[in-house]
Protein backbone atom coordinates (compact mmCIF):
# COMPACT_ATOMS: atom_id res chain seq x y z
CA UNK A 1 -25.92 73.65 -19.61
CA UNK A 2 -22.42 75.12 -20.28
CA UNK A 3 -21.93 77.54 -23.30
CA UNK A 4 -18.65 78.87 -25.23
CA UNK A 5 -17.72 82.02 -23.46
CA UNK A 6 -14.20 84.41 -23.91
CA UNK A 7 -12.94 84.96 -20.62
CA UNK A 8 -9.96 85.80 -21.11
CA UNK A 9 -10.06 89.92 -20.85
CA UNK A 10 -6.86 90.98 -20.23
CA UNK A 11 -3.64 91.20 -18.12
CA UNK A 12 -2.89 94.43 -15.84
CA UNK A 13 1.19 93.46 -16.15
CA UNK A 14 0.47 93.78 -19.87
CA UNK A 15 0.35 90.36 -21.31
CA UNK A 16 -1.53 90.61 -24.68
CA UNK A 17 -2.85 87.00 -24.51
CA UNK A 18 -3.53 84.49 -22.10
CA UNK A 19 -1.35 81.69 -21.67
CA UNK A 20 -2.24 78.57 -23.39
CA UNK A 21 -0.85 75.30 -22.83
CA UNK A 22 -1.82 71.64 -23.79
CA UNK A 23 -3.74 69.67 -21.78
CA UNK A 24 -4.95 65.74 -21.24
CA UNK A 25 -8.72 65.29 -21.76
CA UNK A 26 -11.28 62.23 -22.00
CA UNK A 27 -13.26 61.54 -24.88
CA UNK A 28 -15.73 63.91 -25.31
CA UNK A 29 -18.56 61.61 -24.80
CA UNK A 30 -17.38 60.74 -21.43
CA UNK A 31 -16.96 65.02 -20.65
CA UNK A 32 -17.74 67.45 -23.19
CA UNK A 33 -16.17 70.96 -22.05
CA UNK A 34 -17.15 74.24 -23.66
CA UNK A 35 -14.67 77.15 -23.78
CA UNK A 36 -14.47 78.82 -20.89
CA UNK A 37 -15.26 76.63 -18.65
CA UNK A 38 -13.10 76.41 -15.32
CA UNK A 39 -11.24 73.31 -15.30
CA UNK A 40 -10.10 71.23 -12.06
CA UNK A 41 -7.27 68.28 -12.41
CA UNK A 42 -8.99 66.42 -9.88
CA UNK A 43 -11.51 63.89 -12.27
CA UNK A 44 -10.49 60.45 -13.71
CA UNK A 45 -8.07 59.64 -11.18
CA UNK A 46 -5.96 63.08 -11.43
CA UNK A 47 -4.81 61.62 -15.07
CA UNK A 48 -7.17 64.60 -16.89
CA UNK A 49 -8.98 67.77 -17.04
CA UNK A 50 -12.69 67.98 -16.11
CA UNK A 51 -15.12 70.58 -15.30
CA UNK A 52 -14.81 72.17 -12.21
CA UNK A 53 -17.62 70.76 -10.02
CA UNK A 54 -16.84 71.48 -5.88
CA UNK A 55 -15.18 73.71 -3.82
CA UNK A 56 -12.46 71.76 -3.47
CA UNK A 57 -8.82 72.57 -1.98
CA UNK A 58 -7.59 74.40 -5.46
CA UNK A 59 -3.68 73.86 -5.26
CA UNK A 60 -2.27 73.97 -8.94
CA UNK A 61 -4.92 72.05 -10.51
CA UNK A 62 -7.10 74.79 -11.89
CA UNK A 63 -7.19 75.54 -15.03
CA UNK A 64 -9.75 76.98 -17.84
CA UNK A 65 -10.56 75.68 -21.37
CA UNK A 66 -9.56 77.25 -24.27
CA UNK A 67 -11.75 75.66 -26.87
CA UNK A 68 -14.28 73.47 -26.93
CA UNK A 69 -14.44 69.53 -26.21
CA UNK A 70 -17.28 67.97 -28.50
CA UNK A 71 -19.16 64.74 -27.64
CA UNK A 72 -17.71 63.30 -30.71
CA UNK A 73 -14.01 63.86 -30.27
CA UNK A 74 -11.84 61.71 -29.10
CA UNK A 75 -9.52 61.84 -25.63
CA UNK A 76 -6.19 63.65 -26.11
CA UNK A 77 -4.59 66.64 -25.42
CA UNK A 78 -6.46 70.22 -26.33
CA UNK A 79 -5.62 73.76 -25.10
CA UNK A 80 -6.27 75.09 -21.55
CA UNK A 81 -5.34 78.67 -20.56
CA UNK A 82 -2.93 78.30 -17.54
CA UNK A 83 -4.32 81.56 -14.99
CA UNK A 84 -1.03 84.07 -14.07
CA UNK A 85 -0.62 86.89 -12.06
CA UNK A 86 -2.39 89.46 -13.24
CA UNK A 87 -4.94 87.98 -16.09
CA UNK A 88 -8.33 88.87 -15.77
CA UNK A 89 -11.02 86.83 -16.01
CA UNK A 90 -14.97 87.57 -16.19
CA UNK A 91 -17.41 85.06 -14.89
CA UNK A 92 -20.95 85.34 -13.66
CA UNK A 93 -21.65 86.10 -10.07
CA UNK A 94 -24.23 83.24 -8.95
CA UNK A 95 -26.14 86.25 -7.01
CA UNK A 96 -25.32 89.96 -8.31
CA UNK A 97 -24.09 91.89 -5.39
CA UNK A 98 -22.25 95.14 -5.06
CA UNK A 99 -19.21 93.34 -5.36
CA UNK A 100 -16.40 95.41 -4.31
CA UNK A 101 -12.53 94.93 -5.39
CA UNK A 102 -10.62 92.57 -3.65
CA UNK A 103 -13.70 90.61 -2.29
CA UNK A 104 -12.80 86.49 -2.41
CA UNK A 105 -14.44 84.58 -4.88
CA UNK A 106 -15.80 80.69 -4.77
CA UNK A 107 -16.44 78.21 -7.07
CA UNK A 108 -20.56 78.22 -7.82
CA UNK A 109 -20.00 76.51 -10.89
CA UNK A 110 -17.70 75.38 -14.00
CA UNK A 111 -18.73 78.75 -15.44
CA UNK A 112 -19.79 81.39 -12.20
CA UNK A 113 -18.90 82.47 -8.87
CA UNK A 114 -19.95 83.59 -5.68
CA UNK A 115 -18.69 85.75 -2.59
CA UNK A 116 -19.04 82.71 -0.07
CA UNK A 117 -17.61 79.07 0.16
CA UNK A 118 -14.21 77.22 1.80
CA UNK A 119 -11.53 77.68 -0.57
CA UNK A 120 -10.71 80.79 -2.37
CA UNK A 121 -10.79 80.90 -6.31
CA UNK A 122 -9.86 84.13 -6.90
CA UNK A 123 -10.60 87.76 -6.14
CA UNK A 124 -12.77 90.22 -7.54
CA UNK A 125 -10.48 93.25 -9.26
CA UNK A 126 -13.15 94.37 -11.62
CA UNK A 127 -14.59 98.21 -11.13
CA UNK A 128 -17.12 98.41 -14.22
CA UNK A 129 -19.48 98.62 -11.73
CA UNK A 130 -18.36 101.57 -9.33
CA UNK A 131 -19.90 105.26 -9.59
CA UNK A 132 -17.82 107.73 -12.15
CA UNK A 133 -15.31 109.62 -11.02
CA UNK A 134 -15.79 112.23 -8.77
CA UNK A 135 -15.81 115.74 -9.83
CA UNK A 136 -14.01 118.28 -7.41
CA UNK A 137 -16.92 120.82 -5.83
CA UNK A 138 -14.61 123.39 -5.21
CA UNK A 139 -13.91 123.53 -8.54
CA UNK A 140 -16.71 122.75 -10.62
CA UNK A 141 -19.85 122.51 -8.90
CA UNK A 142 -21.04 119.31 -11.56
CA UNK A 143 -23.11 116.00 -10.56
CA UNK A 144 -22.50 114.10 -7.68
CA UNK A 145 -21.40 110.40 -8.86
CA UNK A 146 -21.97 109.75 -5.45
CA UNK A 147 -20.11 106.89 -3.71
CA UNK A 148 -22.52 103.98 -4.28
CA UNK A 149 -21.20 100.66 -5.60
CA UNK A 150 -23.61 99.63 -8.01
CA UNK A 151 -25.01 95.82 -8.02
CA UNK A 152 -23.28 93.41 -10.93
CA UNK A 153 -24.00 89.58 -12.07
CA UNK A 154 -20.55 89.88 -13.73
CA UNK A 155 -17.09 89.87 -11.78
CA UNK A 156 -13.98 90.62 -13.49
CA UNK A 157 -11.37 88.57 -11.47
CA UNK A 158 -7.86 87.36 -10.94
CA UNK A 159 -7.66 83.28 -10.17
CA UNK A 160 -4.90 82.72 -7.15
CA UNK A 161 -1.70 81.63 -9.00
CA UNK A 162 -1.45 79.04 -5.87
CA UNK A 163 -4.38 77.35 -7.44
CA UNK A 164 -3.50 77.47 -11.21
CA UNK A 165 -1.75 75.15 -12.43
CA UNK A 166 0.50 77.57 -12.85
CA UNK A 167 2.06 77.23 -9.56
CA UNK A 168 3.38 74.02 -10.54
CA UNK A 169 4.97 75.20 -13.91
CA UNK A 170 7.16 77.93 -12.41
CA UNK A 171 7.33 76.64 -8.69
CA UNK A 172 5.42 77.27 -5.70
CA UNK A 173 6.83 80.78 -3.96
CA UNK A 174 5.91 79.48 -0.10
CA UNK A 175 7.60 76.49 -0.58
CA UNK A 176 11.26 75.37 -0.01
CA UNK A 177 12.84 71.90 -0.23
CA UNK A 178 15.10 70.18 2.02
CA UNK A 179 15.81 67.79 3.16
CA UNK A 180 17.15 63.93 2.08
CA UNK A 181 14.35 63.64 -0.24
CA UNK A 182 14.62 67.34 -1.25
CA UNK A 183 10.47 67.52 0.09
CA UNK A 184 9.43 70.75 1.04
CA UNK A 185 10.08 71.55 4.85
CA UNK A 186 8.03 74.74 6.66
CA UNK A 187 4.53 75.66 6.76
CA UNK A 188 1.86 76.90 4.13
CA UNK A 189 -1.66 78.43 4.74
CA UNK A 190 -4.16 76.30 3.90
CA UNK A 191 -5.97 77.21 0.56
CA UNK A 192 -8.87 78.64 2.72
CA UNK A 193 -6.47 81.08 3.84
CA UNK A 194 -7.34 80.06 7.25
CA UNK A 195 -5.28 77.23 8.48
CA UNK A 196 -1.61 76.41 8.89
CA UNK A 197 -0.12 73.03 7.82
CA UNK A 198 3.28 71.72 8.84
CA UNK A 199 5.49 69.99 6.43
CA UNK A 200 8.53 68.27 6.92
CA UNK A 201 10.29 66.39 4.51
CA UNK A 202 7.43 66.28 1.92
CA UNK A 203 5.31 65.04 4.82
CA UNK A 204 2.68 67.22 6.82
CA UNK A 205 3.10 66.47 10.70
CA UNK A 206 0.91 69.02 12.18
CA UNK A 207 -2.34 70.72 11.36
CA UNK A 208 -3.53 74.44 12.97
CA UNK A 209 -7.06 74.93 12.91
CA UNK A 210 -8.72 78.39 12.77
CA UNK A 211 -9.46 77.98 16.85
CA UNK A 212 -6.09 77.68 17.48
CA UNK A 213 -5.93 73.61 18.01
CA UNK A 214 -2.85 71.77 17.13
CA UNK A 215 -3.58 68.72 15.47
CA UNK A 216 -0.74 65.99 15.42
CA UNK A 217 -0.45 64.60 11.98
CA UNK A 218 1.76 62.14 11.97
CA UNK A 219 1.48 58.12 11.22
């Protein structure tokens, strides 16, 4: 069962809040959301935010609640906290591990992750867990810290601005448009960071799968 967490912890480009913005819910009977939760744009037909509950292709429609959704209130919009470079997030890790920085992270669940799945959350940035600093022998012969990272069931993480919603508030930086529709034209990796898809016009024509096949996409 989901509880009110703060997960919010900070910004490393200095940002001395997180980013709030309003966002369209269902009644809270239908889905109750506690803060913190991570959020996807992908329930009730794309028309409002749910909790996050796949590993689904994350492509600006993540998000993560900023206060709690009641089974008594009624549908409207309530605050989300729109993930930007450089916010930092803490979450559970579904299995502690010696998590080290920079590791991917996956969705496990509306409130934890885990270092294996399809499609890239985030990525772990947090070091609360590494030995202390090491002191110089040669010139103080102190304790070893030793170089051991130490096992954590809590990540501090950045979410990929490609999958906030972010990316579609400020404009996505691998895309371009052109075009007589002015739809993007080029290619972008696929959120698994694994794939290549071709775009032209707005419409994907090709598809490049991790074993190098070409598969023709158009209709």
């Amino acid at each position: 069962m989901a509880t009110n967490h703060v997960r919010w912890v900070g910004n490393i480009n200095g940002a001395t809040e997180p980013m709030t913005y309003k966002g369209l819910f269902q009644a809270g009977s239908t889905a109750a959301v506690k803060r913190g939760e991570l959020l996807e744009f992908t329930g009730d037909s794309n028309t409002a935010w749910v909790p996050m509950d796949s590993d689904f292709e994350m492509d600006g429609n993540v998000a993560v609640a900023a206060e709690e959704i009641k089974a008594g209130d009624r549908a409207g919009y309530y605050n989300v906290y729109i993930p930007r470079p450089g916010d930092l997030w803490e979450y559970p890790l579904a299995s502690a591990a010696a998590t080290e920085y920079g590791s991917a992270l996956y969705y496990s669940s509306s409130e934890a992750v885990t270092t294996s799945g399809t499609y890239v959350l985030g990525y772990a940035v947090g070091q609360e867990h590494y030995p202390d600093h090491q002191g110089h022998l040669a010139d103080d012969a102190g304790g070893d810290a030793g170089s051991t990272v130490r096992s954590t069931s809590y990540i501090r993480m950045t979410i990929r601005p490609e999958a906030s919603l972010y990316s579609k508030l400020v404009g996505k930086a691998n895309q371009v448009n052109v075009g007589d529709s002015g739809g993007f034209s080029g290619m972008k990796f696929g959120a698994s960071g694994t794939t290549l898809d071709f775009y032209i016009d707005g419409t994907k024509v090709a598809h490049l799968a991790t074993d190098g096949s070409m598969n023709d996409d158009v209709t």
